[in-house]
C-alpha atoms as a PDB file:
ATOM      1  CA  UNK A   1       7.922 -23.921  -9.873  1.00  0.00           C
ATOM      2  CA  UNK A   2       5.737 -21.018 -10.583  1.00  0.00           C
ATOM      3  CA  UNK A   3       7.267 -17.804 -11.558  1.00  0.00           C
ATOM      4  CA  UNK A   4       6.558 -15.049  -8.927  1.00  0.00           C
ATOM      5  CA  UNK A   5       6.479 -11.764  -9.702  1.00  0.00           C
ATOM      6  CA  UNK A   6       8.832  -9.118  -8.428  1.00  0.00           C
ATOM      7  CA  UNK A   7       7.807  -6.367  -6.670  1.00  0.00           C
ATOM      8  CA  UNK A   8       9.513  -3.349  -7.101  1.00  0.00           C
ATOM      9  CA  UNK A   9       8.898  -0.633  -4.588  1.00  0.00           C
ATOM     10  CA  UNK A  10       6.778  -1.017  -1.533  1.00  0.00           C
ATOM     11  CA  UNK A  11       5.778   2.223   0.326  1.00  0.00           C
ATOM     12  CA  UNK A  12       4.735   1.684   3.723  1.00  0.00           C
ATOM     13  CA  UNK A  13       2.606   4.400   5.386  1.00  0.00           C
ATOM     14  CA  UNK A  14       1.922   3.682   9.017  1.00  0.00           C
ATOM     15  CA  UNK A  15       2.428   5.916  12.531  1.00  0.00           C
ATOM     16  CA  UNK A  16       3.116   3.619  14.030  1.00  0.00           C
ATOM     17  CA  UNK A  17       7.169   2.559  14.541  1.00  0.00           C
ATOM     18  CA  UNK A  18       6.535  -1.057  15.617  1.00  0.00           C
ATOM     19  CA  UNK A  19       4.238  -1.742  12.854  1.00  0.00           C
ATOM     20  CA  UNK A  20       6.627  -0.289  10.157  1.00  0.00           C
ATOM     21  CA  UNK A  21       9.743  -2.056  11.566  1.00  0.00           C
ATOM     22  CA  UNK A  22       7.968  -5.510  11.148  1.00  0.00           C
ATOM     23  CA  UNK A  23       6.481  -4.791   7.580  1.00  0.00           C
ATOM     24  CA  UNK A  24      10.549  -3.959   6.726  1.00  0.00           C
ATOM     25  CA  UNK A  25      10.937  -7.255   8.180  1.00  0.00           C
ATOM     26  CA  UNK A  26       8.799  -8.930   6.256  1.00  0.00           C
ATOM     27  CA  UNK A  27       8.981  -6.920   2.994  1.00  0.00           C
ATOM     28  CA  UNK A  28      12.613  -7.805   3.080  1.00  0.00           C
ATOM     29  CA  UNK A  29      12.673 -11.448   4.184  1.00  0.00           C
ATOM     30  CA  UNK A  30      10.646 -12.208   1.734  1.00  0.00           C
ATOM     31  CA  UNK A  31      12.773 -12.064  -0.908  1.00  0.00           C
ATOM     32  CA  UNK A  32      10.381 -10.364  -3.632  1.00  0.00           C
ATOM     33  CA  UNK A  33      10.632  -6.559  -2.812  1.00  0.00           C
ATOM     34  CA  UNK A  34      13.609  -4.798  -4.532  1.00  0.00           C
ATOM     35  CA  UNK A  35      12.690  -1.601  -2.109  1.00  0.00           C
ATOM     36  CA  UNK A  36      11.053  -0.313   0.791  1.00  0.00           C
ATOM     37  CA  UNK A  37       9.793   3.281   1.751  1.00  0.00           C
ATOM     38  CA  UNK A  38       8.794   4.045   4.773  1.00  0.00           C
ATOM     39  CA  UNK A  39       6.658   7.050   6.334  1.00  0.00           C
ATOM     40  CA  UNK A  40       4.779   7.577   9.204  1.00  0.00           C
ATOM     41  CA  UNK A  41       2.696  10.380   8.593  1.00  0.00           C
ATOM     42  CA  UNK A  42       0.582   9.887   5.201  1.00  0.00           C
ATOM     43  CA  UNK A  43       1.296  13.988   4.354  1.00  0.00           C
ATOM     44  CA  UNK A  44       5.181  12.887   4.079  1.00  0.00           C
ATOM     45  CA  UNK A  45       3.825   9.910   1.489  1.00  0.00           C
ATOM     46  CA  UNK A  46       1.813  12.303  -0.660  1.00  0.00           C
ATOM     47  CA  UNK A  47       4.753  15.074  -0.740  1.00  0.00           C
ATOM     48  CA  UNK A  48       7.124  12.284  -2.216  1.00  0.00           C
ATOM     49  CA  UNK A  49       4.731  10.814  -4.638  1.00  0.00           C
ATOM     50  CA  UNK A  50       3.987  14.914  -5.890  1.00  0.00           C
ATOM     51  CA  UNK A  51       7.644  14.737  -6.751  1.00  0.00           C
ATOM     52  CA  UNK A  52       8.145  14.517 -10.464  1.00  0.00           C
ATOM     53  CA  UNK A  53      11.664  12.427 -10.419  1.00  0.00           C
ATOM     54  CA  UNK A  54      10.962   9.782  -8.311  1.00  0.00           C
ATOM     55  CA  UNK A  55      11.224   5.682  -8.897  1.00  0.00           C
ATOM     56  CA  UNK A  56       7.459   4.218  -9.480  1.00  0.00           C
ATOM     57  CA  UNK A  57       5.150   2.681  -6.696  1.00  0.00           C
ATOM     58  CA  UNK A  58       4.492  -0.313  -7.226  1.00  0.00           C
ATOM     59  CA  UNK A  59       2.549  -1.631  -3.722  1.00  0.00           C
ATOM     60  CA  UNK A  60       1.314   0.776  -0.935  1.00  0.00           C
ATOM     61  CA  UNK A  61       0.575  -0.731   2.273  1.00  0.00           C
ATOM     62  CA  UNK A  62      -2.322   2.141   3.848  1.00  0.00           C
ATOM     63  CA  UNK A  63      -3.187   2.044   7.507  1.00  0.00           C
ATOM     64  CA  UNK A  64      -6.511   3.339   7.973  1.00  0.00           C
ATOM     65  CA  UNK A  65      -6.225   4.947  11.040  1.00  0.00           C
ATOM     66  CA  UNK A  66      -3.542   7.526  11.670  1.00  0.00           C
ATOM     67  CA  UNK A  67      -3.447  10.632  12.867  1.00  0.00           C
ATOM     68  CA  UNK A  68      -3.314  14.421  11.146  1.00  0.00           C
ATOM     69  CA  UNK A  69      -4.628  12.615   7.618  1.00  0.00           C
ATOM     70  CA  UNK A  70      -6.013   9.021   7.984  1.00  0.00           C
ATOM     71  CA  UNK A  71      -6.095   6.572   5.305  1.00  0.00           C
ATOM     72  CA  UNK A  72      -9.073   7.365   3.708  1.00  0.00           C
ATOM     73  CA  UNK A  73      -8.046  11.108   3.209  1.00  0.00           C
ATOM     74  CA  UNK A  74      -4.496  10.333   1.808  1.00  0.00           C
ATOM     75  CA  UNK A  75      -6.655   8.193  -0.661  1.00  0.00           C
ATOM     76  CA  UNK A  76      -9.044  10.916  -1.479  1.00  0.00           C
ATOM     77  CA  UNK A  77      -5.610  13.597  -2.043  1.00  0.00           C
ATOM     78  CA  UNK A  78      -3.947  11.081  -3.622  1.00  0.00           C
ATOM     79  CA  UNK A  79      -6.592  10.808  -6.372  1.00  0.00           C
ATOM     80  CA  UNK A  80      -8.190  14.493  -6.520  1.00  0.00           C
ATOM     81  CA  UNK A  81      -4.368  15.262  -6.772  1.00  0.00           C
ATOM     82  CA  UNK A  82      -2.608  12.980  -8.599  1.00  0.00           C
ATOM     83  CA  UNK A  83      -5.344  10.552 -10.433  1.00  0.00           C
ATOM     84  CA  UNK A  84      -6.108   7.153 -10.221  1.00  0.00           C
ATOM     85  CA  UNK A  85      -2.934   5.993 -11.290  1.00  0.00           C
ATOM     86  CA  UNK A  86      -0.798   7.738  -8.688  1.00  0.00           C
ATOM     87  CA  UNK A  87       0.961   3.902  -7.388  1.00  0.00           C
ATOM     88  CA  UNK A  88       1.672   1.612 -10.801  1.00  0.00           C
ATOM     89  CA  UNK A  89       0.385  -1.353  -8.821  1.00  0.00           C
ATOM     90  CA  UNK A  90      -1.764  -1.375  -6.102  1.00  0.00           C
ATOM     91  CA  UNK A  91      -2.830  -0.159  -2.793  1.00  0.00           C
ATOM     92  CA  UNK A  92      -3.881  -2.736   0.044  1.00  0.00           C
ATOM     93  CA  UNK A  93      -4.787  -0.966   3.628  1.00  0.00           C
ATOM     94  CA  UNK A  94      -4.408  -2.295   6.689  1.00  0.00           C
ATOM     95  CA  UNK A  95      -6.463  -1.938   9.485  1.00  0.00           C
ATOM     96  CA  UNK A  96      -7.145  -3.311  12.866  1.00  0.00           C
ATOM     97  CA  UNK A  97     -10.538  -2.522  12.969  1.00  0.00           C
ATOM     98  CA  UNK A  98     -13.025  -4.365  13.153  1.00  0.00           C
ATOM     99  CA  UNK A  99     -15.800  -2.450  11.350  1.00  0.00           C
ATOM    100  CA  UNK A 100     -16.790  -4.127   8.482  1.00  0.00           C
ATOM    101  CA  UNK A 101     -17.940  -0.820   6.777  1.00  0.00           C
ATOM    102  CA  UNK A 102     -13.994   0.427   7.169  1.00  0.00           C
ATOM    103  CA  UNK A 103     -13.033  -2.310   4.774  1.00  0.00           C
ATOM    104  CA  UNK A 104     -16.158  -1.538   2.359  1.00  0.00           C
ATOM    105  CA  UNK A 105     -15.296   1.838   2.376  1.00  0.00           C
ATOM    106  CA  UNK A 106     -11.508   1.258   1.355  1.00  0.00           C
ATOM    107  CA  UNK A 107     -12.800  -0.989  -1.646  1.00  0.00           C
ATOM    108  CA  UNK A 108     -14.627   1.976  -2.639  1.00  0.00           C
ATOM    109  CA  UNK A 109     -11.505   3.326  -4.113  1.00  0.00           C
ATOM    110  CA  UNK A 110     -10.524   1.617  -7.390  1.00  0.00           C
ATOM    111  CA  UNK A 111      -6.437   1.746  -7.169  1.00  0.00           C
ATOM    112  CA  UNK A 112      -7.739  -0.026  -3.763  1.00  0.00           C
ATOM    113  CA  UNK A 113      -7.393  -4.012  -4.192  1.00  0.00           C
ATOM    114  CA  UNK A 114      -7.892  -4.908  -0.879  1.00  0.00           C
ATOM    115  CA  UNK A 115      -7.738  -4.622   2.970  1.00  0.00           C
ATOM    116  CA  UNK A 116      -6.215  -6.769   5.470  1.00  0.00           C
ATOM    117  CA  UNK A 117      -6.433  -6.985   9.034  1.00  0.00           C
ATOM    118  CA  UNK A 118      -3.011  -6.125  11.049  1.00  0.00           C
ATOM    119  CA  UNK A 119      -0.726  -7.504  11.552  1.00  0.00           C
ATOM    120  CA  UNK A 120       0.881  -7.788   7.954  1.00  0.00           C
ATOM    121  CA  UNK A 121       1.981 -11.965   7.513  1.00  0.00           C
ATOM    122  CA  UNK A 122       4.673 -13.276   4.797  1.00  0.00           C
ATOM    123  CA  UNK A 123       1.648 -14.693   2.906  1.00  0.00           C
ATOM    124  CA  UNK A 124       0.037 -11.725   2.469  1.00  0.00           C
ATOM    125  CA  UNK A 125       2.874 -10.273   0.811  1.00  0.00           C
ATOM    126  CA  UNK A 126       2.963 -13.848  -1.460  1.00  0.00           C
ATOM    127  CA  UNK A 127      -0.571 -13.072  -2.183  1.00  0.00           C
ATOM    128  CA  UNK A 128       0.343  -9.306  -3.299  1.00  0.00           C
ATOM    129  CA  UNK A 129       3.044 -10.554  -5.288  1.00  0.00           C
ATOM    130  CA  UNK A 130       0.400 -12.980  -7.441  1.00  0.00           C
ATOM    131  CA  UNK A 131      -2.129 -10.208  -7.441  1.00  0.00           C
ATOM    132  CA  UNK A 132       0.538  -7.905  -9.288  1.00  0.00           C
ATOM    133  CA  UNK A 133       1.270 -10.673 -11.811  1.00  0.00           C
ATOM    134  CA  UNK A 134      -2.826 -11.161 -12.318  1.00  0.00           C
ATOM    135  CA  UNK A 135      -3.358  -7.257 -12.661  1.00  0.00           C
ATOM    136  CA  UNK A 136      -4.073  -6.168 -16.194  1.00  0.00           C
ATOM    137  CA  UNK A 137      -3.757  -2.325 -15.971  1.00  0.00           C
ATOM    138  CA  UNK A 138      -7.142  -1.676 -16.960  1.00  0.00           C
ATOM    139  CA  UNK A 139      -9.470  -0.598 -14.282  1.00  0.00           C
ATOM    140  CA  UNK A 140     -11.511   2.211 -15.155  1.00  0.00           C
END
């Protein structure tokens, strides 16, 4: 048997309720997330990761589209704000869109390691967990 990495903290940033009670769901069933925070508006997410005592990041699951900041803009504040290293791991949006130039446009972003298509499945969050053990911490 392989060993698995942990993952720490997820944050979950999605409007919608549904969508955030089924990534707890899964998160948690899963058996390799320690912690989950949830928010539904992306300028509650950046106001807690702007807080100096706080427990690190370690995954954020990113809807693209959302209203008052989308995706994309909670990645550019994030950054401009915070750097590139504002999450210790990694950041994987979600989208149901089928524009491919949504997904091109969230690789853009380095601390961005990929983007899946809604709705979030237990293998994805396998397939985060491996990604996290693969990740050396050097992307420049």
């Amino acid at each position: 048997m392989s060993a698995v990495q942990r993952i720490g903290t997820v944050m979950t940033i999605d409007d919608e309720k549904v969508d955030q009670m089924l990534y707890r769901r899964i998160l948690e069933r899963s058996g390799l997330v320690d912690k989950v925070l949830a928010f539904r508006m992306a300028p509650e997410a950046l106001a807690y990761l702007r807080q100096e005592e706080r427990d690190p990041v370690d995954v954020i699951l990113l809807d693209v589209n959302m209203p008052q900041m989308n995706g994309f803009e909670f990645l550019e504040a994030a950054v401009a704000e915070l750097g590139e290293h504002f999450v210790s791991g990694v950041v994987i949006m979600l989208t149901t869109s089928l524009n491919p130039e949504d997904k091109a446009r969230a690789l853009r972003f380095d601390v961005v390691r990929d983007c899946l298509d809604k709705p979030l499945r237990r293998e994805n969050v396998d397939a985060i967990a491996t990604m996290l053990a693969q990740s050396p911490s050097d992307t420049v």
